[in-house]
Protein backbone atom coordinates (compact mmCIF):
# COMPACT_ATOMS: atom_id res chain seq x y z
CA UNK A 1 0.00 0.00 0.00
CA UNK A 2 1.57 3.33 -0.97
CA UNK A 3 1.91 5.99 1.87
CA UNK A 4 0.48 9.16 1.30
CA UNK A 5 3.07 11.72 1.45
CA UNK A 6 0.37 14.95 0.93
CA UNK A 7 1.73 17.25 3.81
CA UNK A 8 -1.77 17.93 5.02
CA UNK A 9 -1.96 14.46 6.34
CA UNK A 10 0.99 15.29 8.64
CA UNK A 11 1.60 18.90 9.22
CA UNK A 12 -1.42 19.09 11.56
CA UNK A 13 -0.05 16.78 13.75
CA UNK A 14 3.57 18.13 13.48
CA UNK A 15 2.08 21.90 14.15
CA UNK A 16 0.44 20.44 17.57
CA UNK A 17 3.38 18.40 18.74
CA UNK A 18 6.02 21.43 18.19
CA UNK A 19 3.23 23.63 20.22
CA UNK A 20 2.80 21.38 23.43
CA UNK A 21 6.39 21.50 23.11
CA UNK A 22 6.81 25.31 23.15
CA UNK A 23 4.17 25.52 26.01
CA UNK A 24 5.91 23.06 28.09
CA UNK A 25 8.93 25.32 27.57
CA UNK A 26 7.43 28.34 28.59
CA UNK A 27 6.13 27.42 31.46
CA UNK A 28 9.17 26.10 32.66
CA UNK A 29 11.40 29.06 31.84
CA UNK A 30 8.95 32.23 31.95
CA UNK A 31 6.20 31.00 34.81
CA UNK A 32 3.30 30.29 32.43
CA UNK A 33 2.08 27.70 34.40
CA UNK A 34 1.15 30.57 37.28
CA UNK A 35 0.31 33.49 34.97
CA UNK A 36 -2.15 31.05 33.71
CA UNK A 37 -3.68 29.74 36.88
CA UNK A 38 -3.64 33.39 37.54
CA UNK A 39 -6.38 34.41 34.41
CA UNK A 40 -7.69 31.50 35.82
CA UNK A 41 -8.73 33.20 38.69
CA UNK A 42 -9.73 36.19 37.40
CA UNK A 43 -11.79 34.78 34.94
CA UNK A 44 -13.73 32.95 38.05
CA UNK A 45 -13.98 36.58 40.02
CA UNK A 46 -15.99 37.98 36.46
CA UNK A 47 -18.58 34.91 37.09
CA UNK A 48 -20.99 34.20 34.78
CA UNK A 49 -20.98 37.41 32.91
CA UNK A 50 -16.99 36.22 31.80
CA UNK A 51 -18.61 32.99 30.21
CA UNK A 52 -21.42 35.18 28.74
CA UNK A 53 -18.99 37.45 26.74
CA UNK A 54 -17.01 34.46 25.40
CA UNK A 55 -19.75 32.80 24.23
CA UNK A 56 -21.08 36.21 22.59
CA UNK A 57 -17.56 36.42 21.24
CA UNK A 58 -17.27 33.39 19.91
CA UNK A 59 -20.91 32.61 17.65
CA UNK A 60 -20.20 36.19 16.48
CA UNK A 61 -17.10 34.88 15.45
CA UNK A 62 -18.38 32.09 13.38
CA UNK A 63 -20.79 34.38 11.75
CA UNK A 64 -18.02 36.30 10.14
CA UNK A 65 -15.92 33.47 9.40
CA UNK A 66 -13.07 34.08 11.88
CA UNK A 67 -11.28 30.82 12.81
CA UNK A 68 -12.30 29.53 15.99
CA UNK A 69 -9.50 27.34 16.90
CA UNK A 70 -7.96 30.10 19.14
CA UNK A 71 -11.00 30.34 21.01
CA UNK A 72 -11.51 26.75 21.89
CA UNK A 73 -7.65 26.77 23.02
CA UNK A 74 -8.48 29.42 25.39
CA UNK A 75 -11.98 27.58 26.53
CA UNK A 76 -10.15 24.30 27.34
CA UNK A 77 -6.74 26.29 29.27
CA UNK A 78 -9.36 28.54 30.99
CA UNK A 79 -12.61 26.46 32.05
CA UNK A 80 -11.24 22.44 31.78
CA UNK A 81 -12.74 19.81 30.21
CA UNK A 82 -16.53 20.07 31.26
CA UNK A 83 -17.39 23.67 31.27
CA UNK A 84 -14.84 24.09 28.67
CA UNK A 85 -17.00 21.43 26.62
CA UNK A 86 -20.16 23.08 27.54
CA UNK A 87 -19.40 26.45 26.42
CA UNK A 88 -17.81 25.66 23.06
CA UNK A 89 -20.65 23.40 22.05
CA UNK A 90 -23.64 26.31 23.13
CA UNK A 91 -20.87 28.97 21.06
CA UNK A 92 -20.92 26.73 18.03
CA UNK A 93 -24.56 26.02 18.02
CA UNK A 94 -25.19 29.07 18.67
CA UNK A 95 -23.69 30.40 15.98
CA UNK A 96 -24.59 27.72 13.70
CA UNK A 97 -28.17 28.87 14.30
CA UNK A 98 -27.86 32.50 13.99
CA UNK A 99 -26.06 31.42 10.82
CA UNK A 100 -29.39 29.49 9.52
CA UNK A 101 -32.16 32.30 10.60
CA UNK A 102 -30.07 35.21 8.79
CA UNK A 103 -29.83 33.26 5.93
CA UNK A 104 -33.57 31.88 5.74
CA UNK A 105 -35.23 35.11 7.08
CA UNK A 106 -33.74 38.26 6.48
CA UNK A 107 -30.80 37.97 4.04
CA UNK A 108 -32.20 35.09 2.40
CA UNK A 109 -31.50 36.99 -1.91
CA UNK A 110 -27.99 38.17 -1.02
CA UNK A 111 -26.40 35.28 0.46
CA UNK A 112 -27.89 33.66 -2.28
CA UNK A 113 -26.19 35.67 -4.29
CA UNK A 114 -22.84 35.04 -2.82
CA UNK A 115 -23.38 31.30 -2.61
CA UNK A 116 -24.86 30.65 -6.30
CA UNK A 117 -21.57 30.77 -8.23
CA UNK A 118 -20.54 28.04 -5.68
CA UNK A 119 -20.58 24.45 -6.56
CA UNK A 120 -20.22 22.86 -3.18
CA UNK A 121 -23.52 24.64 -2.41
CA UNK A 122 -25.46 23.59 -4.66
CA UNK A 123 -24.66 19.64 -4.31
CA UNK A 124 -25.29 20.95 -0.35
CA UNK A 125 -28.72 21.96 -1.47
CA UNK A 126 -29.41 18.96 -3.49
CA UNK A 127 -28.27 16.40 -1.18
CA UNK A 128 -30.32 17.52 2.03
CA UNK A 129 -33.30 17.42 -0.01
CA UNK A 130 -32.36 13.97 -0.76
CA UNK A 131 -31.13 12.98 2.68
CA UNK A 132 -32.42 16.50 5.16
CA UNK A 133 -30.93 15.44 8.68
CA UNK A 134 -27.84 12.53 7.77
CA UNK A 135 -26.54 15.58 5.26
CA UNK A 136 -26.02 18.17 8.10
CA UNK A 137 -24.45 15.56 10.20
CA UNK A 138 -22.35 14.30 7.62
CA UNK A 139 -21.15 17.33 6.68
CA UNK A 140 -20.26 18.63 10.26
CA UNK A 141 -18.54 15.00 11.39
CA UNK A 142 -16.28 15.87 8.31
CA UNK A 143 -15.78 19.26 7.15
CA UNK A 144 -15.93 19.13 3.32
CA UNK A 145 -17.55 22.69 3.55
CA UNK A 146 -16.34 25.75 5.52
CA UNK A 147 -18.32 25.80 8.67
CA UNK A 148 -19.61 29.30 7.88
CA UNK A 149 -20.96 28.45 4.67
CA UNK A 150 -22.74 25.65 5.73
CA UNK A 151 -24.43 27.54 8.13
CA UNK A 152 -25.43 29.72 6.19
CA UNK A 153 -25.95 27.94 3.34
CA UNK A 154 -28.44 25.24 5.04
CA UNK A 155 -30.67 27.99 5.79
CA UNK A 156 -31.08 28.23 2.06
CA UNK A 157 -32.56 24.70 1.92
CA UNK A 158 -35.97 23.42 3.25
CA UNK A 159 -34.53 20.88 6.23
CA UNK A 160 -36.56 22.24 9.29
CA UNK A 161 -34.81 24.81 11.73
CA UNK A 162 -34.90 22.09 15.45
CA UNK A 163 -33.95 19.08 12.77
CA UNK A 164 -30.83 21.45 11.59
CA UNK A 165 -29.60 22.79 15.03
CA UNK A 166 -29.97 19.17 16.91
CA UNK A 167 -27.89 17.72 14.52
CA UNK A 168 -25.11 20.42 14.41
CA UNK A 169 -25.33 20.23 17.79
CA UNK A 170 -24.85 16.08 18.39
CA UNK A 171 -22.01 16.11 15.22
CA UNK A 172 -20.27 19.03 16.43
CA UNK A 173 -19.61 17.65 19.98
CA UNK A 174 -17.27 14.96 19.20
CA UNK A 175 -14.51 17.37 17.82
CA UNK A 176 -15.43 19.71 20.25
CA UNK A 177 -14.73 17.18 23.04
CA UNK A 178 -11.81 16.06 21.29
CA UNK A 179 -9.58 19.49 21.02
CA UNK A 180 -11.00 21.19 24.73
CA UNK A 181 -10.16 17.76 26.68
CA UNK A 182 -6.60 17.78 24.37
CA UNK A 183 -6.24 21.53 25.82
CA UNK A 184 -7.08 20.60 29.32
CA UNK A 185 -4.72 17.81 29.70
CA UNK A 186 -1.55 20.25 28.27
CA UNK A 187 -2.90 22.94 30.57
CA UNK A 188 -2.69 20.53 33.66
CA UNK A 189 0.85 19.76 32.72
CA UNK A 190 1.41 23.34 32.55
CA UNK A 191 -0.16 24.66 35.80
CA UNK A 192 0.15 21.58 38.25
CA UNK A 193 2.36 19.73 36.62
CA UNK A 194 1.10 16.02 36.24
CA UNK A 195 -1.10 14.15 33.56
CA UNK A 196 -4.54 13.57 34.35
CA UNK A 197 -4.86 9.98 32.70
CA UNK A 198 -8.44 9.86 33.24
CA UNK A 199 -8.87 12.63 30.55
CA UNK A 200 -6.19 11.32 28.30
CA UNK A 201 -8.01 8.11 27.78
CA UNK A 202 -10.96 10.29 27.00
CA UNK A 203 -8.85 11.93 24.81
CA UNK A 204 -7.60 9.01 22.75
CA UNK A 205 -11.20 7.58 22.64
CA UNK A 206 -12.09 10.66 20.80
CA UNK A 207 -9.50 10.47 18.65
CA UNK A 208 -10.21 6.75 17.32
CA UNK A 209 -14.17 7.68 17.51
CA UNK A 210 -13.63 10.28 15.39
CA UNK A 211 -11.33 8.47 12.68
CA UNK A 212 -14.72 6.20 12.72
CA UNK A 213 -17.23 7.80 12.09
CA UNK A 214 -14.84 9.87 9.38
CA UNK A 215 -14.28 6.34 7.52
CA UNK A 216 -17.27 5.80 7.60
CA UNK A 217 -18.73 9.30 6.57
CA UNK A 218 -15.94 9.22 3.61
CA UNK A 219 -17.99 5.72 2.56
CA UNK A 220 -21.45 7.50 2.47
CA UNK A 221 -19.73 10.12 0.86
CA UNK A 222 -18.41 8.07 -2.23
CA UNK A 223 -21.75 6.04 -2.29
């Protein structure tokens, strides 16, 4: 079997090893670890209005088609694994529905517009009126399509608005588990310095649940 040598199977990985590695080294030589643990506690003084302007932050973001990554970094370093999980999921969903009613109800002819020269939309369109619900979780377990334009771009179709944000919701969560329980575990390193093995086995879990369901998304895919 030839190996596949396309650098966007490995430079992913490469990127995140050489930036655990740079964190590790920071917080040994330039107190991370505590500067950390110190937003840490100022972020837990703020209370629930600190989680309210993140989330804010972060659907807005998605509307406007800012990467995201950064944020979910900071959710996972900032609020661990559970609440870190819990916020990024309501964010994304949250913006994944704002996406849909803008485009269904009130700039329904102009993003239209924008999206009718696109090909990828338009097998979008025609495969969720084939399929409706499997189609938006498809396309969010593997991200063939910009998450921006999907958003918007279901809310050009006729799948119903609940049926659309459930299943954004349930196919989003696995990656979002994935990278804020990946965060959590460096940031423990960091701060306290020991490896919470509990959440590591979580972590790999995700990791082979994921390359699952995206072998098996890639086979609905090319049927």
């Amino acid at each position: 079997m030839q190996k596949n040598t396309d650098p966007k199977y490995w430079i992913k990985p490469v990127i995140l090893i050489l930036v655990v590695l740079i964190l590790i080294f920071l917080s040994r030589y330039f107190g991370l670890g505590q500067k950390i643990a110190e937003l840490k506690d100022w972020i837990r003084a703020i209370g629930i209005w600190g989680v309210i302007v993140f989330v804010v932050i972060y659907a807005v973001s998605t509307l406007v088609g800012v990467p995201t990554s950064l944020l979910t970094v900071i959710a996972g370093s900032l609020y661990g694994s559970v609440i870190g999980v819990i916020i990024v999921s309501i964010a994304l969903t949250l913006g994944a529905a704002l996406g849909f009613i803008i485009s269904r109800y009130f700039a329904q002819e102009a993003i239209h517009n924008w999206l009718k020269d696109k090909e990828k939309f338009h097998k979008l369109e025609n495969l969720t009126q084939k399929h409706g619900a499997t189609i938006v979780a498809i396309t969010r377990l593997v991200p063939v399509i910009p998450y921006t334009l999907l958003n918007y771009g279901f809310g050009l179709t006729k799948i119903p608005f609940g049926t659309y944000v459930f299943w954004s919701w349930l196919s989003l969560l696995p990656g979002t588990v994935l990278y804020v329980v990946g965060v959590d575990v460096v940031t423990k390193m960091i701060t306290e310095g020991r490896v919470d093995w509990g959440l590591v086995a979580l972590f790999v879990f995700m990791i082979a649940l994921i390359a699952t369901l995206a072998r098996y998304v890639h086979r609905l895919l090319r049927h």
